[in-house]
Protein backbone atom coordinates (compact mmCIF):
# COMPACT_ATOMS: atom_id res chain seq x y z
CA UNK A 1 -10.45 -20.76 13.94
CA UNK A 2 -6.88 -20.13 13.83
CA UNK A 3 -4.82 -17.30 12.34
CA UNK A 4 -2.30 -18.32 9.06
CA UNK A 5 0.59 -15.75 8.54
CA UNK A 6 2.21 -15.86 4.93
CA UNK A 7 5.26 -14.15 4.41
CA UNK A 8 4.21 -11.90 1.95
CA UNK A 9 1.12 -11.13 4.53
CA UNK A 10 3.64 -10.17 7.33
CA UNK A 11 5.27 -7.85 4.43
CA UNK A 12 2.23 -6.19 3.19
CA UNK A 13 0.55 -5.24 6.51
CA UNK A 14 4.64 -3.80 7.35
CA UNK A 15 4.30 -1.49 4.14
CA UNK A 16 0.92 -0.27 5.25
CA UNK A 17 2.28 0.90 8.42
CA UNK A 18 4.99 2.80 6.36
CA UNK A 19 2.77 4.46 4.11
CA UNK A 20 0.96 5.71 7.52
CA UNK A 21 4.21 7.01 9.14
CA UNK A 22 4.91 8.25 5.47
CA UNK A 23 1.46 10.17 5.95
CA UNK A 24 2.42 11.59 9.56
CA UNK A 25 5.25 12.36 8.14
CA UNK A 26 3.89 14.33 4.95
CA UNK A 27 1.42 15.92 7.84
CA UNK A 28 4.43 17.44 9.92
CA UNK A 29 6.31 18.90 7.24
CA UNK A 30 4.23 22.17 5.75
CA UNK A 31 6.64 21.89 2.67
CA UNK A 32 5.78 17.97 2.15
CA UNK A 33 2.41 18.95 2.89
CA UNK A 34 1.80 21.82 0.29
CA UNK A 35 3.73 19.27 -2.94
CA UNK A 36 1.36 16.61 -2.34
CA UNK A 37 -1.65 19.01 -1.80
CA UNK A 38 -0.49 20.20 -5.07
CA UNK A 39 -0.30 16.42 -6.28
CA UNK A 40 -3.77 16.22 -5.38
CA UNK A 41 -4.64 19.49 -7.09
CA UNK A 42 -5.36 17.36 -10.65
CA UNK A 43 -8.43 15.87 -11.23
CA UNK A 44 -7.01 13.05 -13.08
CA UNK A 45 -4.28 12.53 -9.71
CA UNK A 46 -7.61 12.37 -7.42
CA UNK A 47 -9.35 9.69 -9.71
CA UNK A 48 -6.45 7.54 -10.31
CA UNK A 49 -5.05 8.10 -6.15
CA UNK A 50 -8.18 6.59 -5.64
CA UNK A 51 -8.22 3.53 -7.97
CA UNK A 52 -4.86 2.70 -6.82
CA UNK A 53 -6.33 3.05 -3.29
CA UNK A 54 -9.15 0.36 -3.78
CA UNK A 55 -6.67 -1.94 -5.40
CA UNK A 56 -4.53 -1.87 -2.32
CA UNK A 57 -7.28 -1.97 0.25
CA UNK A 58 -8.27 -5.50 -1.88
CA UNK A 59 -5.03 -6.83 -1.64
CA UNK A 60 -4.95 -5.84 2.42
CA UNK A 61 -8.51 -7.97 2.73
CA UNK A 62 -7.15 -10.98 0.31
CA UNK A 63 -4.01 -10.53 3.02
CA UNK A 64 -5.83 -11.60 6.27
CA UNK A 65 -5.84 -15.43 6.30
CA UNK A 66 -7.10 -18.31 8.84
CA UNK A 67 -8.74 -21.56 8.89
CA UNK A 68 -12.32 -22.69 9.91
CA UNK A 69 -10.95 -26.24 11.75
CA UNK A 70 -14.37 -28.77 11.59
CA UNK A 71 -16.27 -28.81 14.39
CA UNK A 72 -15.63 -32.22 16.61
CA UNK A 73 -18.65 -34.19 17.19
CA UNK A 74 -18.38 -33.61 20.95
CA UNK A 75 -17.88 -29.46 20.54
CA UNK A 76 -20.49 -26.74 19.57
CA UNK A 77 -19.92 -25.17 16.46
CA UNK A 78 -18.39 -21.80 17.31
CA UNK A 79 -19.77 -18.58 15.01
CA UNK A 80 -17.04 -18.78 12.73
CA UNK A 81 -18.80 -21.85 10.99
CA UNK A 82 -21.57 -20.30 10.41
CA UNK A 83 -19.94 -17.56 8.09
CA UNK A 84 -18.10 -20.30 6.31
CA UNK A 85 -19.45 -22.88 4.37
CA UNK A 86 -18.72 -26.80 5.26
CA UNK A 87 -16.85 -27.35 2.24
CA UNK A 88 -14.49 -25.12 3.08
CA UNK A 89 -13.41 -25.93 6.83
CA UNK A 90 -9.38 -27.03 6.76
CA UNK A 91 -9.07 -24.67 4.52
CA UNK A 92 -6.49 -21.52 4.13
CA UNK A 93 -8.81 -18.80 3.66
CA UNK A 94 -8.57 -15.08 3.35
CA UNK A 95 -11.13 -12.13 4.47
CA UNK A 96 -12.07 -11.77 0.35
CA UNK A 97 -12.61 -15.54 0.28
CA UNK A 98 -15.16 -15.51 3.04
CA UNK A 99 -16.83 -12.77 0.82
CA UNK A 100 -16.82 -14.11 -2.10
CA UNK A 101 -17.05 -17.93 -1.09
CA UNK A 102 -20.11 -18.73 -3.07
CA UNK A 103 -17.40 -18.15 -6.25
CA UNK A 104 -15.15 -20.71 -4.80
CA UNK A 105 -18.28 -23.39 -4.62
CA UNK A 106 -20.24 -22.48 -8.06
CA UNK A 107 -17.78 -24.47 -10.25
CA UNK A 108 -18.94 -25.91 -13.49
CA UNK A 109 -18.43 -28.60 -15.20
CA UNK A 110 -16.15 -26.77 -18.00
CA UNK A 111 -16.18 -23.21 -20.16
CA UNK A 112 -19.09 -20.80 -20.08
CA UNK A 113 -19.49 -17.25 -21.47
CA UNK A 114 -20.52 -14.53 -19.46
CA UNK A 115 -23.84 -14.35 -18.51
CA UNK A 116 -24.43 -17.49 -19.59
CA UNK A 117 -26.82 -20.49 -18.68
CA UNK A 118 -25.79 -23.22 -20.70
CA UNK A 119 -22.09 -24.51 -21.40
CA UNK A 120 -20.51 -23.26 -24.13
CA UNK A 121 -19.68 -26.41 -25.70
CA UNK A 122 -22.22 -29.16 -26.91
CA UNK A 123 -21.82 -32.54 -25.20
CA UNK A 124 -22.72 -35.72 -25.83
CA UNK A 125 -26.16 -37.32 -24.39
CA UNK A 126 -27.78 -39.96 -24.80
CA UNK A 127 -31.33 -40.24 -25.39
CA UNK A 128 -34.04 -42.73 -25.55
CA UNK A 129 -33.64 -41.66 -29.35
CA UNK A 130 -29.86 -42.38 -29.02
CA UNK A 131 -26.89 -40.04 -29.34
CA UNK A 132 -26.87 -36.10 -29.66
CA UNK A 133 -25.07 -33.55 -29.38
CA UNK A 134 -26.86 -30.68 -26.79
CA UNK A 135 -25.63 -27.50 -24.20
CA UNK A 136 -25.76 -28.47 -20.95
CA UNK A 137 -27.72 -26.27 -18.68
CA UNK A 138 -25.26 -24.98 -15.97
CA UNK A 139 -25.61 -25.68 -12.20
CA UNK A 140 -25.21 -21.90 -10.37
CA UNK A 141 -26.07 -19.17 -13.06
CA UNK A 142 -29.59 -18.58 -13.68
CA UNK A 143 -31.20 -21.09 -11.32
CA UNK A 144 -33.60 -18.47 -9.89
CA UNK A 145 -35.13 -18.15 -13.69
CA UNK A 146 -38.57 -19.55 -14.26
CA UNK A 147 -37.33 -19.12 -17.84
CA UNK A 148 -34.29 -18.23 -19.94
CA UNK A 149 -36.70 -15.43 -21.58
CA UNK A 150 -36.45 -13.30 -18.25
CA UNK A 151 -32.45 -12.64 -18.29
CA UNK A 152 -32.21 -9.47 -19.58
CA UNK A 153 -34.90 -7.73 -17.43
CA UNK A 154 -33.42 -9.68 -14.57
CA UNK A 155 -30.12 -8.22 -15.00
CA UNK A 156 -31.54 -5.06 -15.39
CA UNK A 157 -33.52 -5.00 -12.14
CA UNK A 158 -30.41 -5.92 -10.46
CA UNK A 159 -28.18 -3.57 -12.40
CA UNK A 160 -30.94 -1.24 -10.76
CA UNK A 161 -30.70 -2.41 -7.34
CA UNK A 162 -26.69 -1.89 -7.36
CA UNK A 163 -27.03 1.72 -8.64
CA UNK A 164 -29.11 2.71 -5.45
CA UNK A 165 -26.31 1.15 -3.21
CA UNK A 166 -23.54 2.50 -4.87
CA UNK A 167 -25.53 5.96 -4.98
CA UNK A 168 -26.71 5.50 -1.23
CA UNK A 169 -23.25 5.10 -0.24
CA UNK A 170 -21.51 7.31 -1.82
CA UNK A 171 -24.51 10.26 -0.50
CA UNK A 172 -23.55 8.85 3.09
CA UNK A 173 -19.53 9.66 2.73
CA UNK A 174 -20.57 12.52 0.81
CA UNK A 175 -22.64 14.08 3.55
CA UNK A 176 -19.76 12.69 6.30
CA UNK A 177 -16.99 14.31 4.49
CA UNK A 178 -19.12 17.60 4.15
CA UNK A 179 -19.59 18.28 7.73
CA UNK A 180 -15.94 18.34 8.40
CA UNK A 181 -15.11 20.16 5.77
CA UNK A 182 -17.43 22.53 6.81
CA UNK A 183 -16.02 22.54 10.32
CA UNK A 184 -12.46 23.05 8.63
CA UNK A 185 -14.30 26.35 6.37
CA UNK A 186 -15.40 28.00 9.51
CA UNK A 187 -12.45 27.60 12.29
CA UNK A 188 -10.04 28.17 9.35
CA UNK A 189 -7.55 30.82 9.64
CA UNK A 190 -8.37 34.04 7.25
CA UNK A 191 -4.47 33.77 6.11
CA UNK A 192 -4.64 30.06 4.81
CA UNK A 193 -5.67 30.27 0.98
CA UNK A 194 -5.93 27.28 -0.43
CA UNK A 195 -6.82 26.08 -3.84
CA UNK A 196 -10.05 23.69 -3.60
CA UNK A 197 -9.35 19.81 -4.12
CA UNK A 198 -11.31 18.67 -7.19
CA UNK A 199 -13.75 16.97 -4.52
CA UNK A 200 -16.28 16.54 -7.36
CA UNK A 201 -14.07 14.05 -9.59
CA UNK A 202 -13.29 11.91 -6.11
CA UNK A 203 -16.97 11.45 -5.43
CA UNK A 204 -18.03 10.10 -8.85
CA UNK A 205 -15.18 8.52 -9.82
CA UNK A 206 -16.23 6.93 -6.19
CA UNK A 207 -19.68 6.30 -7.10
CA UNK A 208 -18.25 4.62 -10.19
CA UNK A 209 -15.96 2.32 -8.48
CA UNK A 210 -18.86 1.44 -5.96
CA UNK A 211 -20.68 0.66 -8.69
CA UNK A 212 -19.03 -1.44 -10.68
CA UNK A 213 -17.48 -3.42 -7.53
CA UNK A 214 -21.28 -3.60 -6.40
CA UNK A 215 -22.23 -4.52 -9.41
CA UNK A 216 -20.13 -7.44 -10.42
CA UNK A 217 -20.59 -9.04 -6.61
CA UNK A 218 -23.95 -8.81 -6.61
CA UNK A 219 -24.46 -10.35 -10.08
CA UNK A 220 -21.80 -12.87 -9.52
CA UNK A 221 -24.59 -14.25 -6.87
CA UNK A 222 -26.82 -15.38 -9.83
CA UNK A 223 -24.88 -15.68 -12.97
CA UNK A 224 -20.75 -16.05 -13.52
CA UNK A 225 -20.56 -12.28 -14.57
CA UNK A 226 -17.02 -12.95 -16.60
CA UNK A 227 -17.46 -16.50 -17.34
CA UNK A 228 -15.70 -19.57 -16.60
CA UNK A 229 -12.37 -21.45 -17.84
CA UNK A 230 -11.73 -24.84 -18.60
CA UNK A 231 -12.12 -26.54 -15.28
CA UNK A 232 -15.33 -24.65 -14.80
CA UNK A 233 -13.86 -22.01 -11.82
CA UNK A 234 -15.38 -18.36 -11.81
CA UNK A 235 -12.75 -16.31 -14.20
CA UNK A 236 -14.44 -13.53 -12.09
CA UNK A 237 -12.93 -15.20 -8.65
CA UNK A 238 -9.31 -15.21 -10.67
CA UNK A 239 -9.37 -11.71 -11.55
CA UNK A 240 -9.99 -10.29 -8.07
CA UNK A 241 -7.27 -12.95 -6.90
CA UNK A 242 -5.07 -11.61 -8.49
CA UNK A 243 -4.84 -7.92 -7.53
CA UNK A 244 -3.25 -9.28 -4.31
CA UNK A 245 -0.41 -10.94 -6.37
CA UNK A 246 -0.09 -7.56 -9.07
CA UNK A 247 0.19 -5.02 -5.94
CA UNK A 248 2.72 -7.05 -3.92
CA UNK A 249 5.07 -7.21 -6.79
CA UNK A 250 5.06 -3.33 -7.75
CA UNK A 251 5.22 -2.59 -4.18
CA UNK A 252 7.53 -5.02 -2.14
CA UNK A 253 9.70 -5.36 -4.67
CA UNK A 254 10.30 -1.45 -4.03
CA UNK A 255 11.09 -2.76 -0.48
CA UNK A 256 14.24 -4.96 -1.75
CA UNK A 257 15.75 -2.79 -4.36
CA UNK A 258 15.04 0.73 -2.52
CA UNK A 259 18.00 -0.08 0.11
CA UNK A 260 20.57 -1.31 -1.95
CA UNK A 261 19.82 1.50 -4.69
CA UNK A 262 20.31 3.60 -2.20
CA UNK A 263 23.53 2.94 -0.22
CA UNK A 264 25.02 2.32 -3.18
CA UNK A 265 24.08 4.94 -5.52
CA UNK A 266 24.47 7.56 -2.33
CA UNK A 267 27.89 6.32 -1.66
CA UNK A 268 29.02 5.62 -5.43
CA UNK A 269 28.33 9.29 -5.77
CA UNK A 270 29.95 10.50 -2.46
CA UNK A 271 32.77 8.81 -1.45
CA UNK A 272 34.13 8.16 -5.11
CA UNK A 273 36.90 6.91 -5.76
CA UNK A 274 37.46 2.90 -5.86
CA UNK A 275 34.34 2.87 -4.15
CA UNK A 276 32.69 4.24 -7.08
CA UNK A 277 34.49 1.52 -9.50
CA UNK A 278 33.35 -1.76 -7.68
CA UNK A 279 30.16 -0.23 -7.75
CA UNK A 280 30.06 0.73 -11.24
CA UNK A 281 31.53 -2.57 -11.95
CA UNK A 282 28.60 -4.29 -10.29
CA UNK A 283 25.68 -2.95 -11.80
CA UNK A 284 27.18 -2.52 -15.33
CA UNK A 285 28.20 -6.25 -15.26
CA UNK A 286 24.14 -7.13 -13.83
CA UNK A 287 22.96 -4.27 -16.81
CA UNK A 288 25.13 -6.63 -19.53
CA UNK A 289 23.08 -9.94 -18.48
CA UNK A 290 19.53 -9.72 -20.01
CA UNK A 291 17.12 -9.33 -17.04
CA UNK A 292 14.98 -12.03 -18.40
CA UNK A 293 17.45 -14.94 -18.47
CA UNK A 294 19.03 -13.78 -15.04
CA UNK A 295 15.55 -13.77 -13.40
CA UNK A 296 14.68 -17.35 -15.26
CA UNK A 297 17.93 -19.26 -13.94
CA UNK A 298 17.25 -17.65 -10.34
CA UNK A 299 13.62 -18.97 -10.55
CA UNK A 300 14.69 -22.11 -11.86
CA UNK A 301 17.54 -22.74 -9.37
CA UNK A 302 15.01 -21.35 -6.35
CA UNK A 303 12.18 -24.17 -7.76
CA UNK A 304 15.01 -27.06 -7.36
CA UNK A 305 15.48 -25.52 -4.20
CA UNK A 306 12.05 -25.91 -3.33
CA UNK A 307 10.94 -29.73 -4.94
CA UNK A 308 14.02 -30.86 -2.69
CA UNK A 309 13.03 -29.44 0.48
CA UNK A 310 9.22 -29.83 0.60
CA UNK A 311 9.15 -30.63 3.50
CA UNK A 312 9.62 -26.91 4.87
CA UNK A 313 5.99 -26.20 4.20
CA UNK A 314 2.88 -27.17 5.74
CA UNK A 315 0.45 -26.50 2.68
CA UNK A 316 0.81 -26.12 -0.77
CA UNK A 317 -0.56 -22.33 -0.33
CA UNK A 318 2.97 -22.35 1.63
CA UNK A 319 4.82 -23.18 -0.70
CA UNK A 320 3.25 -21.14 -3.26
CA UNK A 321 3.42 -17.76 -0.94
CA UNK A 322 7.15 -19.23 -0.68
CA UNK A 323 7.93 -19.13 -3.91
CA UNK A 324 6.07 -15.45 -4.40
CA UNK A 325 8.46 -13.90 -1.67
CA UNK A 326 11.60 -15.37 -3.78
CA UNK A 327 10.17 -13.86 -7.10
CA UNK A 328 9.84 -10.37 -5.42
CA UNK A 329 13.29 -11.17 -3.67
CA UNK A 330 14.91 -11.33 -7.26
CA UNK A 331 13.24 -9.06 -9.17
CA UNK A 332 14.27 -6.46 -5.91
CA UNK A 333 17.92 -7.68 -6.47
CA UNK A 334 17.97 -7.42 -10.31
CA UNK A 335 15.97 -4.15 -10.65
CA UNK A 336 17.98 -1.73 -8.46
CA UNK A 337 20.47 -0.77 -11.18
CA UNK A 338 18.33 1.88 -12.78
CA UNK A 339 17.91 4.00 -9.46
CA UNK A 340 21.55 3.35 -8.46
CA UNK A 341 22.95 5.09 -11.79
CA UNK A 342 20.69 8.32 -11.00
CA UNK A 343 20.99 8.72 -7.16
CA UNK A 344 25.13 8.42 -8.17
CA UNK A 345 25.12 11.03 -10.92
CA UNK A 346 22.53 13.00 -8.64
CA UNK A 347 24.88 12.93 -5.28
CA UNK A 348 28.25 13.44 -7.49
CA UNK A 349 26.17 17.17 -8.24
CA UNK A 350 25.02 17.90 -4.95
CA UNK A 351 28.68 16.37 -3.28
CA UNK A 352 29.55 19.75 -4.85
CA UNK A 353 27.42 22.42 -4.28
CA UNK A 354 28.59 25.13 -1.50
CA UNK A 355 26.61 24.27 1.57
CA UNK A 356 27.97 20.39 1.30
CA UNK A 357 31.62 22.11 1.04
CA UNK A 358 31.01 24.44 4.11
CA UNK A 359 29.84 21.45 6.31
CA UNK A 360 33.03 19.46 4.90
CA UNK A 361 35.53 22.55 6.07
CA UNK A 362 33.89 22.98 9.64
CA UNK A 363 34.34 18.87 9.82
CA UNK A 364 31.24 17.41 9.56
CA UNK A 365 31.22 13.46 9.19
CA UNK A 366 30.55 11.92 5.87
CA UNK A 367 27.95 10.07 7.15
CA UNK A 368 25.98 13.12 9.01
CA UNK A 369 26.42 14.95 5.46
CA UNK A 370 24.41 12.35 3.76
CA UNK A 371 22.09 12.27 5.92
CA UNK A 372 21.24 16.12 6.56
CA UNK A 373 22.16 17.13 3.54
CA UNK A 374 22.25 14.80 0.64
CA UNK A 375 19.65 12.30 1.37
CA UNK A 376 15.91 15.05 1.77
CA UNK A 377 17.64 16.07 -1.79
CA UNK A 378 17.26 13.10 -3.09
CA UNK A 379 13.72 11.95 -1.67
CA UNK A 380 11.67 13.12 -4.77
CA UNK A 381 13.99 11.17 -7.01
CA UNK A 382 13.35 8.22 -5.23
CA UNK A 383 9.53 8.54 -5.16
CA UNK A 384 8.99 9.38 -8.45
CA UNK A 385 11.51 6.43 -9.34
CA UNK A 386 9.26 4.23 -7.29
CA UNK A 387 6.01 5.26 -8.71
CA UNK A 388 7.36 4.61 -12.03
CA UNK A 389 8.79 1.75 -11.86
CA UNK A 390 5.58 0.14 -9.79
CA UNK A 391 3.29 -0.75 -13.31
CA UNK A 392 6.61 -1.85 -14.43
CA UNK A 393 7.12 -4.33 -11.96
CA UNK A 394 3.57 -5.21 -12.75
CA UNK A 395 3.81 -6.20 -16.06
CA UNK A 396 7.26 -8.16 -15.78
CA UNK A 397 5.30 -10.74 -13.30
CA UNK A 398 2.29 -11.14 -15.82
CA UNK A 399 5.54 -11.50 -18.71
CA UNK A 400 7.08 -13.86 -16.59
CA UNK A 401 4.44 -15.93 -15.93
CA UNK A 402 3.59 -15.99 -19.50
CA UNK A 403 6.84 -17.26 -19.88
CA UNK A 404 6.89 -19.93 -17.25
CA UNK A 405 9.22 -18.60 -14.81
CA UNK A 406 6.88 -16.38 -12.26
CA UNK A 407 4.75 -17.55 -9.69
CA UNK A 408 3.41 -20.83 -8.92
CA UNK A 409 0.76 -22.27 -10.85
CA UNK A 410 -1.78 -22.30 -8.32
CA UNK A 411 -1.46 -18.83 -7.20
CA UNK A 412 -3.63 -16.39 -8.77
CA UNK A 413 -2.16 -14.30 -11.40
CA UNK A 414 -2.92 -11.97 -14.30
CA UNK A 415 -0.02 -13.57 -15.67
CA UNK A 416 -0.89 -17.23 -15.65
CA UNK A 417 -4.57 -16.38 -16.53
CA UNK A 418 -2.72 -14.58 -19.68
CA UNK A 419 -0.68 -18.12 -19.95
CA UNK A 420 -3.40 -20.14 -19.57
CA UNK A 421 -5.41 -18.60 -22.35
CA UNK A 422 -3.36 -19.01 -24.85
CA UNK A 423 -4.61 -22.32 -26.36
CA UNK A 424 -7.85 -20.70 -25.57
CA UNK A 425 -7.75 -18.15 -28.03
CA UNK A 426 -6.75 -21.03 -30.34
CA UNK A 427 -9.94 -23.07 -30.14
CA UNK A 428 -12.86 -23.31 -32.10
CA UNK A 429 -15.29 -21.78 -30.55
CA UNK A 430 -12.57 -18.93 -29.49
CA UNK A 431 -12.54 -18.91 -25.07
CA UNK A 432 -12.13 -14.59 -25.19
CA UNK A 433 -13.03 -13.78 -21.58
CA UNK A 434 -10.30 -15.21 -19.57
CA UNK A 435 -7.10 -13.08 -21.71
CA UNK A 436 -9.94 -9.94 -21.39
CA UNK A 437 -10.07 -10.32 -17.60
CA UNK A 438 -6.65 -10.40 -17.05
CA UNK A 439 -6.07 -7.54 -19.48
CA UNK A 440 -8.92 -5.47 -18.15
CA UNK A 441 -7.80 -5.41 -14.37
CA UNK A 442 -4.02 -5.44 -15.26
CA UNK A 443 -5.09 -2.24 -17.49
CA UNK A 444 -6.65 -0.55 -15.17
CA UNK A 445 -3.93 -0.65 -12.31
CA UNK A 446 -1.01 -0.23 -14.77
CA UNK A 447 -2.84 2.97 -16.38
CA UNK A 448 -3.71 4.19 -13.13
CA UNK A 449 -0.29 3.90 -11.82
CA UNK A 450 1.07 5.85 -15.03
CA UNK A 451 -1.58 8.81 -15.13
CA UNK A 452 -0.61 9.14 -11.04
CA UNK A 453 3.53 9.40 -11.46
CA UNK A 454 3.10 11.62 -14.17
CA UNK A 455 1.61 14.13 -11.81
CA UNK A 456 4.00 13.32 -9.02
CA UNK A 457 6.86 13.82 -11.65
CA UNK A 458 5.33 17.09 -12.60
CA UNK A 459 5.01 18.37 -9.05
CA UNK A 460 7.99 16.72 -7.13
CA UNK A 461 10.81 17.28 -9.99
CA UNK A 462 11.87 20.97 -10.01
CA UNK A 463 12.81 19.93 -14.05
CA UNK A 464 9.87 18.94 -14.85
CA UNK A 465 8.34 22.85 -14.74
């Protein structure tokens, strides 16, 4: 086996470790600590924090790749090959696709409908009675049957068996989490009053995520839960696919525009003067070009870029990760303007308030002004710019690959599933479950991601009250 790094991996795993020192961080500071236990204080903030959780701890496992080489003739098979089926050796796989690598192998022959166990259009066959049309049974949903009559009280049993492991599991943590937070009752200090943490919303909107996560893998074992598109792939298989490519656009996109947003908004507003006019010059003249046509003739002139030098890559997953890392580069580069504008007209207020004065009489560098003073007054602007602009980001990569211009047709994508089921929806019989996928995942993050930064709005901006 050997280890495959993709750019955007490298990226994701770096954010990961931010959002831990961000954590140590939040854990050192008691007035950092007390906002965000406030955050935390809403139900609705402890359901959604933890929605938004699972989504990123999917796109970390769908960020881990390697390849299973085939074993020589000559050389034992090493116990990688046994957790990955033969059809899949030379292949660039990821920790999700080694779970979920019966979806990759039960591909049909064309559409089905969920739950189903024929195809959902007739074919042609021919008979010893000649020509007819007839639904082809399909090759990996409902094999185990003895008869098509037993579905429903299959499913249920099933259904069954996924309750008790989502309900074991969630008893387990329940009963883990209890004992320290016993231990934290008793050797607390009689001084520290807290208000509780709506613990009861976090464990069944945990039992509830268990579930349905439980639920849908386990099912997706005998029948393809959310169907199948036209070249017969598991639309279940796309969906989860494509959380990796949602979350690293809302969040490393943050990672492009969050620097340049912020030297140049923090300096507009400081230093003034002609600074402040070449900067005001550049992002009014990027606010005057619509975003869409300035992001299409990047893409376009980054895809030349790409069909001339194909060389560079070693796989087409590659090129496609390639080609992801560019989209987030320009939609980083093109999206900054908003948060520029209000750290300027933010530091042009603070610039004048009397303790920034007093450290400008006794001499104090402009630099070590921005720093001690400016930029911790700034910090909840930035988050709650961030967390707002993150389901954003999310839709304008399902827009633009509706469009055309987003990311490569092979990688998995809300977006192209959305593009892809557009003649779909215009057939006859109508192919539903491929645009509902897409829209039902992409819902759930976006919504999720809303619900939270209204709460961190609430708590972090002093206007807000």
């Amino acid at each position: 086996m050997s280890m495959v790094w993709l750019w955007t991996d490298f990226l994701l795993w770096i954010l990961l470790f931010v959002l831990i020192w961000g954590v140590r961080s939040i854990r050192h500071s008691s007035q950092a600590r007390k906002q965000w236990r406030k955050v935390f204080e809403s139900k609705m903030a402890m359901a959604t924090g933890l929605i938004l959780a699972v989504y990123f701890a999917i796109a970390l496992i769908d960020s881990v790749h390697f390849k299973v080489h085939a074993p020589e003739a000559e050389t034992a098979p090493s116990p990688w090959h046994a957790l990955v089926e033969p059809a899949l050796y030379d292949k660039t796989l990821s920790l999700f696709d080694l779970a979920t690598q019966h979806l990759m192998l039960s591909t049909e022959r064309t559409y089905s409908a969920p739950f189903a166990l024929q195809e959902y259009s007739s074919s042609v066959v021919y008979t010893e009675d000649g020509v007819s049309q007839a639904y082809l049974p399909l090759k990996y949903a409902g094999g185990h049957l003895s008869s098509p009559s037993e579905q429903m009280a299959d499913i249920g049993l099933k259904s069954l068996y996924a309750f008790l492991i989502a309900f074991f599991i969630t008893l387990s943590i329940w009963l883990f989490h209890g004992y320290f937070r016993l231990r934290a009752f008793v050797f607390r200090e009689p001084t520290q009053t807290y208000q509780a943490l709506p613990w009861g919303t976090l464990y069944i909107t945990l039992f509830f995520v268990l579930f349905t996560l439980t639920w849908l893998l386990y099912l997706s074992h005998f029948y393809h839960v959310l169907g199948t598109d036209k070249v017969g792939q598991d639309v279940l298989y796309q969906a989860f696919k494509a959380i990796r490519t949602g979350v690293m656009i809302g969040l490393l996109t943050t990672l492009v525009m969050l620097p340049l947003a912020l030297i140049l908004g923090i300096s507009a507003g400081y230093f003034k003067g002609w600074v402040d006019d070449l900067i005001q010059y550049l992002y009014t003249t990027l606010n005057s070009i619509p975003g869409v046509l300035l992001i299409a003739a990047a893409v376009l002139v980054m895809q030349s870029l790409l069909n001339s030098h194909s060389d560079w890559f070693g796989s087409t997953e590659e090129r496609a990760d390639m080609r992801l890392l560019f989209l987030i580069l320009i939609l980083g580069v093109t999206s900054w303007t908003g948060l520029c504008r209000l750290l300027r007209a933010e530091t042009l207020k603070i610039s004048q308030i009397e303790y920034v004065t007093a450290a400008k009489a006794f001499g104090l560098g402009g630099f070590s002004i921005i720093r001690r003073h400016i930029m911790p007054n700034l910090l909840h602007l930035v988050l709650i710019a961030l967390v707002l602009d993150f389901s954003g980001l999310v839709l304008a990569e399902a827009v633009l690959s509706y469009v055309g211009v987003g990311v490569d047709p092979t990688t998995p994508s809300w977006g192209n599933m959305i593009n892809q089921a557009r003649l779909e929806m215009a057939r006859e019989p109508m192919v539903w479950w491929s645009l509902a996928a897409a829209f039902g995942f992409m819902f759930i993050l976006v919504l999720a991601a809303n619900l939270f930064s209204d709460r961190v709005q609430w708590v972090l901006d002093p206007r807000a009250h």
